[in-house]
Protein backbone atom coordinates (compact mmCIF):
# COMPACT_ATOMS: atom_id res chain seq x y z
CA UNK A 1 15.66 13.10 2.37
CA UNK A 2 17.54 9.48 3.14
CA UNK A 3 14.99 6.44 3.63
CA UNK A 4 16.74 3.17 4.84
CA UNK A 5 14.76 0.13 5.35
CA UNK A 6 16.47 -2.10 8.22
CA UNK A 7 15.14 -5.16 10.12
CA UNK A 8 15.43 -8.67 9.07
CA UNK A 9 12.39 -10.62 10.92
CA UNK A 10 10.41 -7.01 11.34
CA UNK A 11 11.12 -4.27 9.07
CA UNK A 12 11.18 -0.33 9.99
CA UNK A 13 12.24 2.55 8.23
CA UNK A 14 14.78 5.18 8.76
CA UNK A 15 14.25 8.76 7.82
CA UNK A 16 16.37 11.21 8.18
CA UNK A 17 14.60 15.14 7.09
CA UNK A 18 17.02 17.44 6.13
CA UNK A 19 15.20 21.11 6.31
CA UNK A 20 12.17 22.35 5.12
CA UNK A 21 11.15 18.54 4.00
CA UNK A 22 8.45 16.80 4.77
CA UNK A 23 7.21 12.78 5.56
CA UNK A 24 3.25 11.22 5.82
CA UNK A 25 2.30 7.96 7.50
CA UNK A 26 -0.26 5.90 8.17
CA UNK A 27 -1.37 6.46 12.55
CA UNK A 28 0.21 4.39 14.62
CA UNK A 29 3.40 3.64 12.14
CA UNK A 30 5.48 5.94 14.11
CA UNK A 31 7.81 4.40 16.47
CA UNK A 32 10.25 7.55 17.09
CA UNK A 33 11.39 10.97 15.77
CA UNK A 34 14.07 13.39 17.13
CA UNK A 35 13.55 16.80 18.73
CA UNK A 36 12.90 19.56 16.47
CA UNK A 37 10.50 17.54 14.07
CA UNK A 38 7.10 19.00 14.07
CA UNK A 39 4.40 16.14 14.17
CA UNK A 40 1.19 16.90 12.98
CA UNK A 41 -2.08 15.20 12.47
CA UNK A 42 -4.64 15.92 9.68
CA UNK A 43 -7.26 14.28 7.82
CA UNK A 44 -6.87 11.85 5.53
CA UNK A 45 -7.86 13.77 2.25
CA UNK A 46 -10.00 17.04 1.94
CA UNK A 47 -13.56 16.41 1.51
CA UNK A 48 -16.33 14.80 2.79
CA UNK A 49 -16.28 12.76 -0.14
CA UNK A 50 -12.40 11.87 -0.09
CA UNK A 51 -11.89 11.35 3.36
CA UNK A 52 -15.19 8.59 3.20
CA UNK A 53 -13.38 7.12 0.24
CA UNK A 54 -10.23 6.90 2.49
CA UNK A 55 -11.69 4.85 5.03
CA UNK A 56 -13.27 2.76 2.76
CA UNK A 57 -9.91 1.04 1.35
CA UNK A 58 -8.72 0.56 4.63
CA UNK A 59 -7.06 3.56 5.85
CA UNK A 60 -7.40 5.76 9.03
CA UNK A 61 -9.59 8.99 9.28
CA UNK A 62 -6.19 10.49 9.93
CA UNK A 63 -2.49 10.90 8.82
CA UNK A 64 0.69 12.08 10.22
CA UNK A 65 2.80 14.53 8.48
CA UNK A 66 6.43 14.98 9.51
CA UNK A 67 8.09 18.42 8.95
CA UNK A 68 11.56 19.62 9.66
CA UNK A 69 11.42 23.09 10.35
CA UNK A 70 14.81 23.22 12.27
CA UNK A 71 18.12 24.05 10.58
CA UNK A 72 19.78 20.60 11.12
CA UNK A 73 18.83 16.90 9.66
CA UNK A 74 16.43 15.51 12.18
CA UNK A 75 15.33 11.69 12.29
CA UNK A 76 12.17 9.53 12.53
CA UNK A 77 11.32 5.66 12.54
CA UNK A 78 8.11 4.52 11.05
CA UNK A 79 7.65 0.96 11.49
CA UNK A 80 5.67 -2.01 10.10
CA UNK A 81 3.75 -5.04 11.04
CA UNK A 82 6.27 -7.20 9.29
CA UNK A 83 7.86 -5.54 5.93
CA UNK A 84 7.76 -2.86 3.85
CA UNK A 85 7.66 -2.57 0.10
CA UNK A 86 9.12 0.74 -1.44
CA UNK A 87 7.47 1.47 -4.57
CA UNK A 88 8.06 4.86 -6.63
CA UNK A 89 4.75 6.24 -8.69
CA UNK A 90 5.17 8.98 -10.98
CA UNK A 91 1.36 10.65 -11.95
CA UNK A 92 0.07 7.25 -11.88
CA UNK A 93 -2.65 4.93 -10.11
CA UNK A 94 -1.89 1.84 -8.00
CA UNK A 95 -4.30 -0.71 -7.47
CA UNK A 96 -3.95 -2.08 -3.60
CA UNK A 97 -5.26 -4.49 -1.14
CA UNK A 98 -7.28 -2.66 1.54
CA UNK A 99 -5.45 -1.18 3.99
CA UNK A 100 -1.58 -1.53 3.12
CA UNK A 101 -0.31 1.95 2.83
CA UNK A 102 1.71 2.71 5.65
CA UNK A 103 3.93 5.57 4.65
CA UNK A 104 4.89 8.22 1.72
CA UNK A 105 7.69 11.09 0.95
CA UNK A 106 4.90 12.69 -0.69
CA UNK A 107 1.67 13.35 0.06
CA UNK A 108 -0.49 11.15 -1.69
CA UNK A 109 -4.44 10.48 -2.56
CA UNK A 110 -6.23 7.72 -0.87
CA UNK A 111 -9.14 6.36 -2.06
CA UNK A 112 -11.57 3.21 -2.67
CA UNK A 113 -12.34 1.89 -5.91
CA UNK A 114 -15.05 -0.38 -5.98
CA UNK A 115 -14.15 -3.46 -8.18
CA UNK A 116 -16.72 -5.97 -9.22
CA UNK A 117 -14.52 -8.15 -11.08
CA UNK A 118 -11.98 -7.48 -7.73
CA UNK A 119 -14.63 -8.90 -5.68
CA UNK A 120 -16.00 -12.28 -7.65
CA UNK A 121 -11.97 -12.51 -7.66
CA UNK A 122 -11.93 -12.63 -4.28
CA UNK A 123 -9.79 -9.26 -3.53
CA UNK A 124 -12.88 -7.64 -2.29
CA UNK A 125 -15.71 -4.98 -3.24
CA UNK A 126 -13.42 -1.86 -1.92
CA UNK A 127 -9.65 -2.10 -3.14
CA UNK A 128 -7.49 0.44 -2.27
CA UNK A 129 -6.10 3.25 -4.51
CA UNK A 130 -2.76 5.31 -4.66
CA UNK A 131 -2.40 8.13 -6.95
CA UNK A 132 0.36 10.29 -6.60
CA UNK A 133 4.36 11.13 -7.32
CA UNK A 134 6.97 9.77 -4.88
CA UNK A 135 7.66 6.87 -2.93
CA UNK A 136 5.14 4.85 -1.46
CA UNK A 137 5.74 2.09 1.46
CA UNK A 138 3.15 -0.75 1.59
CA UNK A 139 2.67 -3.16 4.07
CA UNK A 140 4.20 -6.80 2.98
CA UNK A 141 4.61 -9.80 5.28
CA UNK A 142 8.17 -10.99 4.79
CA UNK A 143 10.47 -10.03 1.55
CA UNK A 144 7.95 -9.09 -1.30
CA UNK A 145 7.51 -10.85 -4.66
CA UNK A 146 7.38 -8.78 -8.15
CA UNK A 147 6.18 -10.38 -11.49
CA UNK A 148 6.92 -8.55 -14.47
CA UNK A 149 4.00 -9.53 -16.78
CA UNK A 150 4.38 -9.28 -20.79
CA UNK A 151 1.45 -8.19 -22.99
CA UNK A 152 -0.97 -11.14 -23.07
CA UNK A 153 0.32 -12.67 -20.11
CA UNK A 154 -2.12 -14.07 -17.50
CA UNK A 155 -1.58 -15.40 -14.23
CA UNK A 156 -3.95 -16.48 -11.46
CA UNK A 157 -3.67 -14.93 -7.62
CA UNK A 158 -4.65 -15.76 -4.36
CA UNK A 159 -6.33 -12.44 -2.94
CA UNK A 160 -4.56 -12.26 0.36
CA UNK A 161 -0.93 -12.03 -1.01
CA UNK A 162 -2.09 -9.00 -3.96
CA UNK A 163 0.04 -6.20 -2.55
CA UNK A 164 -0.70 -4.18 -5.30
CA UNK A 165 -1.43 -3.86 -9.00
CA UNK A 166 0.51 -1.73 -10.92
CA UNK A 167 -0.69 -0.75 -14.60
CA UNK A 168 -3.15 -3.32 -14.88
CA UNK A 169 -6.90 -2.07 -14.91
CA UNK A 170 -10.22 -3.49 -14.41
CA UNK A 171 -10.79 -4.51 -17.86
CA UNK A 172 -7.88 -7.11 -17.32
CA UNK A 173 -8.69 -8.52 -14.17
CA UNK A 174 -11.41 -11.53 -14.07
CA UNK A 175 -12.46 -14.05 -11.31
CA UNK A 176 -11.16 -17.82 -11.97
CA UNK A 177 -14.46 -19.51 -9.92
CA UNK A 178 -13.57 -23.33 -9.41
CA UNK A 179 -14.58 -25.63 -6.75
CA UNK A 180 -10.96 -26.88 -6.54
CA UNK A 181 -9.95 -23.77 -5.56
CA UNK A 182 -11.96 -24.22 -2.64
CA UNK A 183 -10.91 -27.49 -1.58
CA UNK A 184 -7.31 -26.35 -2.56
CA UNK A 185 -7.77 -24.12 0.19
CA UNK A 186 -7.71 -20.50 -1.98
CA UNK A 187 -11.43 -20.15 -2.09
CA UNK A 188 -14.11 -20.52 -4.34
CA UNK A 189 -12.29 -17.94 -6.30
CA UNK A 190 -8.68 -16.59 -7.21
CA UNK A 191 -8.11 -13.36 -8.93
CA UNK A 192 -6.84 -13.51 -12.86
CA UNK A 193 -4.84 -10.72 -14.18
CA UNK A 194 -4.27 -10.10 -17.54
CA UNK A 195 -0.48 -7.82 -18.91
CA UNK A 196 1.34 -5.96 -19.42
CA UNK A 197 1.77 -4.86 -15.99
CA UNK A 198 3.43 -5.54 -12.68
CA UNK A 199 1.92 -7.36 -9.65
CA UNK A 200 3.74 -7.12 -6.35
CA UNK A 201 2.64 -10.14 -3.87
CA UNK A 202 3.31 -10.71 -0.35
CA UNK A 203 4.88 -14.57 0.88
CA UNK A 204 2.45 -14.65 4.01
CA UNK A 205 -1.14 -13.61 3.83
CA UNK A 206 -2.20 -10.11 3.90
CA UNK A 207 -5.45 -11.00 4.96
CA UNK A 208 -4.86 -9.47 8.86
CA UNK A 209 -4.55 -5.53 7.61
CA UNK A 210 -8.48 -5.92 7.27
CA UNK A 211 -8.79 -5.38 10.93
């Protein structure tokens, strides 16, 4: 499988499937795909339970799965509302803002979490969780932001740039309540996470994926 991001102002993705592989995305991220690329829609999870859970952080009822089942390479475009942020999971669990998976090489588990601490931090009740191996492509508006933090290190965040959360659990996030937050213009409330861990952040708001 080759993934190439391209775009400057707008990202979108191109995928070439070389046989017997297969591609998921969120609906409506596909913008093209060649002849001989079978295109098929399925739930979003198996379950009751899991598909519920799905919709809860965000997602469609449904995703697309790509397969090649031709004996030559065969290409697709999956695009974005602005950018997309490759990130590689191996067995492991991210943390995301509702509703900013748009595309996988794997299939993956969608879920909600619900988050207490997430909420009073102003990230919401329902965040959105990613557990899986592969590559995962999350929504971003403009060129994405990654902080590296050390053990001990805390920072504070404004909800609507958290792309995701990556190794960093519940138990290290808190809510930094403060009415000069508010008149700041972040809220009553910005989110305080707590390393080691990696936090990827998007420049321009996130806050219009909650549609």
């Amino acid at each position: 499988m080759d993934c190439k991001l391209s775009g400057n102002f707008i990202q979108h993705l191109d995928i070439t499937l070389f046989p017997g592989e297969e591609f998921f995305a969120q609906k409506g991220a596909l913008i093209c795909l060649e002849a001989g690329l079978r295109k098929e829609v399925g739930l979003n999870g198996s379950g009751l339970k899991r598909i519920l859970k799905a919709k809860l952080s965000g997602e469609s009822l449904f995703v697309i799965r790509l397969y090649n089942d031709c004996g030559v390479p065969r290409k697709a475009v999956i695009g974005s509302s602005c950018g997309l942020l490759p990130v590689k999971i191996e067995s492991e669990t991210l943390l995301c803002h509702s509703g900013v998976f748009v595309a996988s090489d794997s299939r993956m588990e969608i879920s909600s979490k619900i988050s207490f601490r997430g909420f009073m931090g102003g990230m919401g009740l329902f965040l959105q969780k990613i557990s899986g191996n592969g590559t995962v492509y999350l929504d971003t508006k403009d060129e994405p932001l990654v902080l590296d933090l050390r053990p001990g290190e805390r920072v504070e965040l404004d909800e609507n740039h958290i792309i995701a959360l990556r190794g960093i659990d519940e138990s290290r996030m808190s809510a930094n309540v403060s009415a000069d937050n508010f008149f700041g213009g972040e809220g009553f409330s910005m989110l305080c996470v707590t390393g080691p861990g990696r936090v990827y952040l998007s420049p321009g708001s996130l806050l219009t994926t909650e549609e």
